[in-house]
N, C-alpha and C. Protein backbone atom coordinates (compact mmCIF):
# COMPACT_ATOMS: atom_id res chain seq x y z
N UNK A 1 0.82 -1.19 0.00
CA UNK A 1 0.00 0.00 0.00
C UNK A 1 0.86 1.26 0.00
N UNK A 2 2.06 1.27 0.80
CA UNK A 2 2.79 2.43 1.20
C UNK A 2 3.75 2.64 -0.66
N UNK A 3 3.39 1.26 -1.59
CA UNK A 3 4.26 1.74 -2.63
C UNK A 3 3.33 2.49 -3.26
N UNK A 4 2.30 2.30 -3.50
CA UNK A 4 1.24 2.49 -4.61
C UNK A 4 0.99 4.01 -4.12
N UNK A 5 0.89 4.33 -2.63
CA UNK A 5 1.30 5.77 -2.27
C UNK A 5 1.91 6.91 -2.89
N UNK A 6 3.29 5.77 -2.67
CA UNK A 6 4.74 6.71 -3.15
C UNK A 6 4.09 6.75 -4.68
N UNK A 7 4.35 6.06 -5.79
CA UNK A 7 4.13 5.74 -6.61
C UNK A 7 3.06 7.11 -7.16
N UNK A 8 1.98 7.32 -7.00
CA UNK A 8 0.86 8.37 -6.99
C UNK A 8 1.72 9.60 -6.56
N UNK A 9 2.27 9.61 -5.35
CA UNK A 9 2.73 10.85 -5.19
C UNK A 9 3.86 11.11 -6.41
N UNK A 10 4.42 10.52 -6.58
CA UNK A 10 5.83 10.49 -8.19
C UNK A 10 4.77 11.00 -9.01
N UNK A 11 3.80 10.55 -9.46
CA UNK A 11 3.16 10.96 -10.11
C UNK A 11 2.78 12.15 -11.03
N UNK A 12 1.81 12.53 -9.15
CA UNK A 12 1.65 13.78 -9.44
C UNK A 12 2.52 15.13 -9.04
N UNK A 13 3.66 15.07 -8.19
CA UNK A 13 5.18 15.73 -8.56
C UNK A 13 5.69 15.99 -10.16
N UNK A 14 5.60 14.93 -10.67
CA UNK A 14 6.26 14.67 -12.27
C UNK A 14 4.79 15.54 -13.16
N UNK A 15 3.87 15.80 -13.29
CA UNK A 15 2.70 16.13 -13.46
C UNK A 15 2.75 17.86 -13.36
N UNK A 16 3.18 18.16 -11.90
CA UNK A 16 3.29 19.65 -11.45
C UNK A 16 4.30 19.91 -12.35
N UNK A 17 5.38 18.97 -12.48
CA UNK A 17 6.98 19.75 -12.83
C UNK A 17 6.34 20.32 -13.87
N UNK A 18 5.65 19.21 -14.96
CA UNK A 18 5.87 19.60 -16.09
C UNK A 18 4.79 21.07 -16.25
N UNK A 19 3.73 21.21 -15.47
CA UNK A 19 2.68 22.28 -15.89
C UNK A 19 3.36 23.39 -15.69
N UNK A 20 4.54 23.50 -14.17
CA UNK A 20 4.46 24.84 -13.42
C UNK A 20 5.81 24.87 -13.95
N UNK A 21 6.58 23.85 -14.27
CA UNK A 21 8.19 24.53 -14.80
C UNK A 21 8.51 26.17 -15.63
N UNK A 22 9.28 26.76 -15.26
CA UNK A 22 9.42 27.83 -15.87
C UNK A 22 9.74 27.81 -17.57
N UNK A 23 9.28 28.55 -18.19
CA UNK A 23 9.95 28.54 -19.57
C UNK A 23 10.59 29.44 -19.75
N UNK A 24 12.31 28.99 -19.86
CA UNK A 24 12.78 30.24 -20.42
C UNK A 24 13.18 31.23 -21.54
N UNK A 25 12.19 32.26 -21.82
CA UNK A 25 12.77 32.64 -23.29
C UNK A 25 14.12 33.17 -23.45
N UNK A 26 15.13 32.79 -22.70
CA UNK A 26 16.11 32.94 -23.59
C UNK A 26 17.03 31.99 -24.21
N UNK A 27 16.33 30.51 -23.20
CA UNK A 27 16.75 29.49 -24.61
C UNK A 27 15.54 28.64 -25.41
N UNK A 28 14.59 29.44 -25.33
CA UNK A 28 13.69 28.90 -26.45
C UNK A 28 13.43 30.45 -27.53
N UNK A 29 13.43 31.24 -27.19
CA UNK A 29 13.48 32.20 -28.10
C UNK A 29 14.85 32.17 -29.26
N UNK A 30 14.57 31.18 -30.30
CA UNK A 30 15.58 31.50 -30.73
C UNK A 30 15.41 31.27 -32.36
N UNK A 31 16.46 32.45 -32.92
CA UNK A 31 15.70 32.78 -34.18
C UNK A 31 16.57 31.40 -35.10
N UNK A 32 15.21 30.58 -35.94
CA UNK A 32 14.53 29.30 -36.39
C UNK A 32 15.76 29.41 -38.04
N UNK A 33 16.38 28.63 -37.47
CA UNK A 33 17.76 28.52 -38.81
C UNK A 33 16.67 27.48 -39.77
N UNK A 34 16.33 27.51 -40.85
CA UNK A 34 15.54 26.33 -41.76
C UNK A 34 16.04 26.66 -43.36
N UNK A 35 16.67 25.83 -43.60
CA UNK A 35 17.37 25.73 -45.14
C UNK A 35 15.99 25.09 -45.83
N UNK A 36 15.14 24.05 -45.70
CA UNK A 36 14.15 23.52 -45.97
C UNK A 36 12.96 22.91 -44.92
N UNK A 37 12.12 22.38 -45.73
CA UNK A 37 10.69 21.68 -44.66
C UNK A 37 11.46 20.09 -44.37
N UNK A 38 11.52 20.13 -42.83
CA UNK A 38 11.55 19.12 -42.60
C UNK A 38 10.97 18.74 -41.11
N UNK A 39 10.64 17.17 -41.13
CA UNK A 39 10.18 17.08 -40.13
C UNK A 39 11.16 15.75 -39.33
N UNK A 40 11.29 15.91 -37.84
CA UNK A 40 12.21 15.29 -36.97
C UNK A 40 11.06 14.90 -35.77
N UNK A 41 12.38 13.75 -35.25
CA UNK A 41 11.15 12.78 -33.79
C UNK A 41 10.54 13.67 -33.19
N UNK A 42 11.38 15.11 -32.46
CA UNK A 42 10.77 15.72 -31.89
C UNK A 42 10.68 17.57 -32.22
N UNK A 43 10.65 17.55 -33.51
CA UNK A 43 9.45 18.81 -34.06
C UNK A 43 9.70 18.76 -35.53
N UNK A 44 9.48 20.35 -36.07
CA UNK A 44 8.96 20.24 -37.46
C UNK A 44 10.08 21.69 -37.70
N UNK A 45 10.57 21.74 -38.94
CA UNK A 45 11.22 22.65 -39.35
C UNK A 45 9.94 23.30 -40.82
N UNK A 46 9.96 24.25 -41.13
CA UNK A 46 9.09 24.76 -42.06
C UNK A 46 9.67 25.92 -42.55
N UNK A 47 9.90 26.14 -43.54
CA UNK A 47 10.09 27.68 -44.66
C UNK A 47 9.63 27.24 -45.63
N UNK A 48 8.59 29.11 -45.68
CA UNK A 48 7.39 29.71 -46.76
C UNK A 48 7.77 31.13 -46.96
N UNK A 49 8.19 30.54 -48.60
CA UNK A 49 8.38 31.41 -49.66
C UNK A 49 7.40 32.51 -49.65
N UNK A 50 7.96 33.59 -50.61
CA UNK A 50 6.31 34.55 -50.85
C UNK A 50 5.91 34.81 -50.04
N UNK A 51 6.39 35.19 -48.36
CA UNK A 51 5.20 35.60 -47.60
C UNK A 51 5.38 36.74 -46.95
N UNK A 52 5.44 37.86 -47.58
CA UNK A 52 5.14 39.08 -47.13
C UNK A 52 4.03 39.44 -45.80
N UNK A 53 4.29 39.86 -45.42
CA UNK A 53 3.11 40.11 -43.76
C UNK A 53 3.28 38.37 -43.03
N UNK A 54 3.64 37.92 -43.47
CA UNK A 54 2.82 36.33 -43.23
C UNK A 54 3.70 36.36 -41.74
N UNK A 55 4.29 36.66 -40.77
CA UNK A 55 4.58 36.82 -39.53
C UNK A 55 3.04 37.26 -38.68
N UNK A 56 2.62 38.68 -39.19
CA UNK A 56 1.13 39.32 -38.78
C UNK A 56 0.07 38.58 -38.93
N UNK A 57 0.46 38.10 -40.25
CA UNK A 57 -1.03 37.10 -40.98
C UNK A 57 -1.03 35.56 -40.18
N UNK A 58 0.46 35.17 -39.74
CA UNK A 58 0.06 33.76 -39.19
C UNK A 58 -0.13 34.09 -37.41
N UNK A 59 0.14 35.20 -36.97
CA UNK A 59 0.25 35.43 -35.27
C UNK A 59 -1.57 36.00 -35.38
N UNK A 60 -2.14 36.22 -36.23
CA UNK A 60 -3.43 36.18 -35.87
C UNK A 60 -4.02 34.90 -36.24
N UNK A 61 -3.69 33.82 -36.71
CA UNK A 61 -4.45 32.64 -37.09
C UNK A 61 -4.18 32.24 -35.46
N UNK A 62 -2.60 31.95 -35.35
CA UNK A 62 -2.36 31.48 -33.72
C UNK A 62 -3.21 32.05 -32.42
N UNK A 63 -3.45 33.50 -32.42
CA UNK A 63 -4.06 34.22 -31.42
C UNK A 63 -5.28 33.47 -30.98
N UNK A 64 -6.37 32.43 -32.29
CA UNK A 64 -7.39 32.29 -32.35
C UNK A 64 -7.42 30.72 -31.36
N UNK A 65 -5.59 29.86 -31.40
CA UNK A 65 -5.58 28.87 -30.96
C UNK A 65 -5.34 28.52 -29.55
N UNK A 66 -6.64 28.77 -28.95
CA UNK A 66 -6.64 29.28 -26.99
C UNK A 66 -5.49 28.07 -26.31
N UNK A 67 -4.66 27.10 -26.75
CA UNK A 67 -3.68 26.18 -25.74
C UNK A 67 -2.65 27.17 -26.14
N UNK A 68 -2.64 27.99 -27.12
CA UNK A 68 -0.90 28.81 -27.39
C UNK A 68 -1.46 29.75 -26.52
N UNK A 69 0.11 30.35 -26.31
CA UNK A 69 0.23 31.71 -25.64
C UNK A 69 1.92 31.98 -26.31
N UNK A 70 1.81 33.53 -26.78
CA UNK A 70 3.06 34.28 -26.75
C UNK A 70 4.36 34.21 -25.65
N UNK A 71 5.47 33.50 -25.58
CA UNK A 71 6.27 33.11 -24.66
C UNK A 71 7.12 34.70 -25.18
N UNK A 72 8.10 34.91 -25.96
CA UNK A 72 8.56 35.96 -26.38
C UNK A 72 8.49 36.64 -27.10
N UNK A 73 8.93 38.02 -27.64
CA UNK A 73 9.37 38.34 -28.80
C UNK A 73 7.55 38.75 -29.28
N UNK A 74 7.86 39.53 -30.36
CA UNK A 74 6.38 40.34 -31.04
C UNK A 74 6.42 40.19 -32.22
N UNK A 75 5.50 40.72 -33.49
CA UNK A 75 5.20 40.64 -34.10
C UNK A 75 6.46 42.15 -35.19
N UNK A 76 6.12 43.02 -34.04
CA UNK A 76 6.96 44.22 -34.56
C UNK A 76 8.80 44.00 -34.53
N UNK A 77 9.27 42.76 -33.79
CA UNK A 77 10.09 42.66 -33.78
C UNK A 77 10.90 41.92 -34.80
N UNK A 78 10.03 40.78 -35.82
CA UNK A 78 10.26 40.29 -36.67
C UNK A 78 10.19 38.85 -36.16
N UNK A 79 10.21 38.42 -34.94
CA UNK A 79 10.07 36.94 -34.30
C UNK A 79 9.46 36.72 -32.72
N UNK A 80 8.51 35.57 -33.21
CA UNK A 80 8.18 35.54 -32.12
C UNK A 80 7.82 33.97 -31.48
N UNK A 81 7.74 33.85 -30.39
CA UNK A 81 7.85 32.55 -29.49
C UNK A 81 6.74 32.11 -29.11
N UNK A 82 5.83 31.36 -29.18
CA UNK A 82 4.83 30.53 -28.86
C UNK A 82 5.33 29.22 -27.66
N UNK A 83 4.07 29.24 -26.89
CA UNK A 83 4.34 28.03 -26.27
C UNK A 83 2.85 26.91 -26.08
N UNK A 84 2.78 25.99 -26.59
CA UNK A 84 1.36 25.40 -26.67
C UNK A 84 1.64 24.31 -25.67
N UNK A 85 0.18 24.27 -25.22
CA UNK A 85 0.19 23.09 -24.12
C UNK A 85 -0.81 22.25 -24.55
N UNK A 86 -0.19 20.88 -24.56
CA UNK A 86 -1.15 19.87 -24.37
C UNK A 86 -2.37 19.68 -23.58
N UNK A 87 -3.81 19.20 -24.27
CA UNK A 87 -4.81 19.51 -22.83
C UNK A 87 -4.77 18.03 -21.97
N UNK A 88 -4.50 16.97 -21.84
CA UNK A 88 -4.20 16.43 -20.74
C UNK A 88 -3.21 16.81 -19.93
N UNK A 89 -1.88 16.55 -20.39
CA UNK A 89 -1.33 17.00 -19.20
C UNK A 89 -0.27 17.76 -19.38
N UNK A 90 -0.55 18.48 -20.64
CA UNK A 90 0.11 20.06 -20.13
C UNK A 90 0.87 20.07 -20.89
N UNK A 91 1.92 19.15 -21.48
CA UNK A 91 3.42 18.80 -22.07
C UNK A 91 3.30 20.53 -22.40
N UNK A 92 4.80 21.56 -22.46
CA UNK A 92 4.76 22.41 -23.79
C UNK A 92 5.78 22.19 -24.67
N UNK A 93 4.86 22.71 -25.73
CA UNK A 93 5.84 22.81 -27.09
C UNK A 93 5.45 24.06 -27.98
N UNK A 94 7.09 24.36 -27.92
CA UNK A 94 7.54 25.95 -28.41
C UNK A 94 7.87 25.80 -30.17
N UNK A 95 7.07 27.02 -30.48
CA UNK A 95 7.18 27.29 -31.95
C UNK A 95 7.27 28.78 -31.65
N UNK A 96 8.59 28.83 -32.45
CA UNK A 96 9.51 29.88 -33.05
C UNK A 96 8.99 30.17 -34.40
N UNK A 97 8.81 31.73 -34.88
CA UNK A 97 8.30 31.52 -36.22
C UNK A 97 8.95 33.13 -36.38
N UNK A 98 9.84 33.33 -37.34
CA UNK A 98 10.71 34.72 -38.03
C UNK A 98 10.32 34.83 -39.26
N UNK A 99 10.60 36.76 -39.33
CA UNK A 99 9.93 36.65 -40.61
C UNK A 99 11.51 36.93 -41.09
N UNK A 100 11.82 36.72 -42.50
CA UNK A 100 13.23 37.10 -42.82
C UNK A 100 12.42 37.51 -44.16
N UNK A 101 12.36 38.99 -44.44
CA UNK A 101 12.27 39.29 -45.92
C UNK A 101 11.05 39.27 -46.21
N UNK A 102 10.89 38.25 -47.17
CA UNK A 102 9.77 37.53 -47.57
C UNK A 102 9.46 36.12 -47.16
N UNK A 103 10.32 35.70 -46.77
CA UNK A 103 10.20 34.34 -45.97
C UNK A 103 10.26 34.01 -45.05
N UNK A 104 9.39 33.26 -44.49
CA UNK A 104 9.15 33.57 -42.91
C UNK A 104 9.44 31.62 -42.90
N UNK A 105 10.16 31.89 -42.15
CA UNK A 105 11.06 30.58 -41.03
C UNK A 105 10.51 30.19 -39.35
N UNK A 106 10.31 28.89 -39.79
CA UNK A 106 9.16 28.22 -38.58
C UNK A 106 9.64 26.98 -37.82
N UNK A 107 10.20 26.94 -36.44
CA UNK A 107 10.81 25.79 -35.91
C UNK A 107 9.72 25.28 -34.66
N UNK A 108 8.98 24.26 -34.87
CA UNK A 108 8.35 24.04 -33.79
C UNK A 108 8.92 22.64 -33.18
N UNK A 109 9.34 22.97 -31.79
CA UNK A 109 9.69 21.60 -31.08
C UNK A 109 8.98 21.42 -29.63
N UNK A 110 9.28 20.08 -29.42
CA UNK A 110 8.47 19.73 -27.87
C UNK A 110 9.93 19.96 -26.74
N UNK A 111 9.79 20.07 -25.70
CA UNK A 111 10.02 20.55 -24.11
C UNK A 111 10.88 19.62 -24.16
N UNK A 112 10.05 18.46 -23.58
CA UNK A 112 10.14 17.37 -22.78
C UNK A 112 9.83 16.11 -23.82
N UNK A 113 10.85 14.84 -23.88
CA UNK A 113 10.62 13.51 -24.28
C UNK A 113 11.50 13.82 -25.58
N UNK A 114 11.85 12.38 -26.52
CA UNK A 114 12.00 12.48 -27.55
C UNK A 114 11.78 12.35 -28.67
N UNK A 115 10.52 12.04 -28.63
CA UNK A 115 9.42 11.85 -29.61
C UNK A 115 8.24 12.80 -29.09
N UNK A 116 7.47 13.52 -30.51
CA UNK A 116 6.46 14.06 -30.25
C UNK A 116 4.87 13.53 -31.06
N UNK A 117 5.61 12.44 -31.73
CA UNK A 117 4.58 11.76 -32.67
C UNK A 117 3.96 12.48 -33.73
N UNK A 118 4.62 13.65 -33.83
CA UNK A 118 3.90 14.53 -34.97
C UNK A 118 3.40 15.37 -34.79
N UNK A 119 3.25 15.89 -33.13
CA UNK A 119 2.28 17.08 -33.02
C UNK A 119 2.54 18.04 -33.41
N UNK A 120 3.95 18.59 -33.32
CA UNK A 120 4.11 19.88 -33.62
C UNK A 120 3.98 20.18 -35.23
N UNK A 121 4.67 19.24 -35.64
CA UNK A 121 3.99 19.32 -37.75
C UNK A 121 3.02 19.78 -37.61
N UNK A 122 1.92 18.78 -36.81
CA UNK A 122 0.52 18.77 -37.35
C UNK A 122 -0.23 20.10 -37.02
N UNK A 123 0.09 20.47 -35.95
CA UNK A 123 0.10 21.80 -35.39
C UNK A 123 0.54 22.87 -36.25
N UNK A 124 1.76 23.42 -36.38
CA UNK A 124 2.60 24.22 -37.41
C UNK A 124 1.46 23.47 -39.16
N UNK A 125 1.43 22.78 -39.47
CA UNK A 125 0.67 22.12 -41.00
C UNK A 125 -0.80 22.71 -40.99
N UNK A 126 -1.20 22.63 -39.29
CA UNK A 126 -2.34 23.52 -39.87
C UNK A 126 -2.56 24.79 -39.49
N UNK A 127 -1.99 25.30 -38.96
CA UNK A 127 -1.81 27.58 -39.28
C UNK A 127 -1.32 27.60 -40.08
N UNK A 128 -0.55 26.95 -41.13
CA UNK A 128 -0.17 27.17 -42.29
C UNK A 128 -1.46 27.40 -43.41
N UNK A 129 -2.26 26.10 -42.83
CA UNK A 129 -3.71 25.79 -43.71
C UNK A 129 -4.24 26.70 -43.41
N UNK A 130 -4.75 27.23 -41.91
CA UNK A 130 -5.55 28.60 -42.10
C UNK A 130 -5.00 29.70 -42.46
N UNK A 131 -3.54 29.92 -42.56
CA UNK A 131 -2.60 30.76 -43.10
C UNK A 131 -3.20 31.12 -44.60
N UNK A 132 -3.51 29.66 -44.98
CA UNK A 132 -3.72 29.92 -46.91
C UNK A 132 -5.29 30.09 -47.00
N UNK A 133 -6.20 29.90 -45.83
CA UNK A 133 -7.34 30.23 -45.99
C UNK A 133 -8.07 31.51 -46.17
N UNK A 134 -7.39 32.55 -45.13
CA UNK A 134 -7.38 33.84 -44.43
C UNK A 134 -7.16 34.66 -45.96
């Protein structure tokens, strides 16, 4: 009985870490190096050609997606830091998105683990989609 205790309490310790841990933007704020689209275990690399405003145009598609929140950096600054949380239990994962020029450069990765199974693609794949909807 006294393991299954401990055990629950590990639990939910490991549970808090991950919700209440601090994020720090000054090593997740960081401006998103992407030669091409690619995707890795744990995030998604993305550069889009042609996109004039598309920093303004994609930070209002995101604004609309209530698990993100703005971790650093603005819109007026040319880059900015997202941090999305998982709704069970919280995981975050930070997407970096710069505008350079006309091309705006997009690194989304997870926190914690080394696999993300795809979320952050799938995530980043679709503000891109409402990106081209808008």
């Amino acid at each position: 009985m006294k393991f299954l205790a401990v055990l629950i309490v590990l639990c939910v310790a490991l549970i808090a870490y991950i919700r209440l841990s601090p994020n720090s933007p000054e090593k997740w704020h960081v401006a998103p190096e992407v030669d091409r689209d690619k995707a890795y275990s744990n995030g998604v690399l993305r550069r889009i050609e042609n996109a004039p405003n598309g920093l303004e145009k994609l930070h209002e598609v995101i604004g609309k997606d209530v698990s993100t929140q703005v971790l650093a950096g603005d819109v007026a600054s040319g880059m900015v830091t997202y941090v999305s949380r998982t709704k069970l239990m919280g995981y975050p994962d930070f997407t970096t998105i710069k505008q350079d020029g006309d091309t705006l450069l997009i690194h989304g990765r997870s926190r914690f683990g080394r696999r993300d199974f795809g979320v952050n693609a799938q995530r980043v794949d679709g503000w891109i989609a409402a990106l081209s909807t808008n």
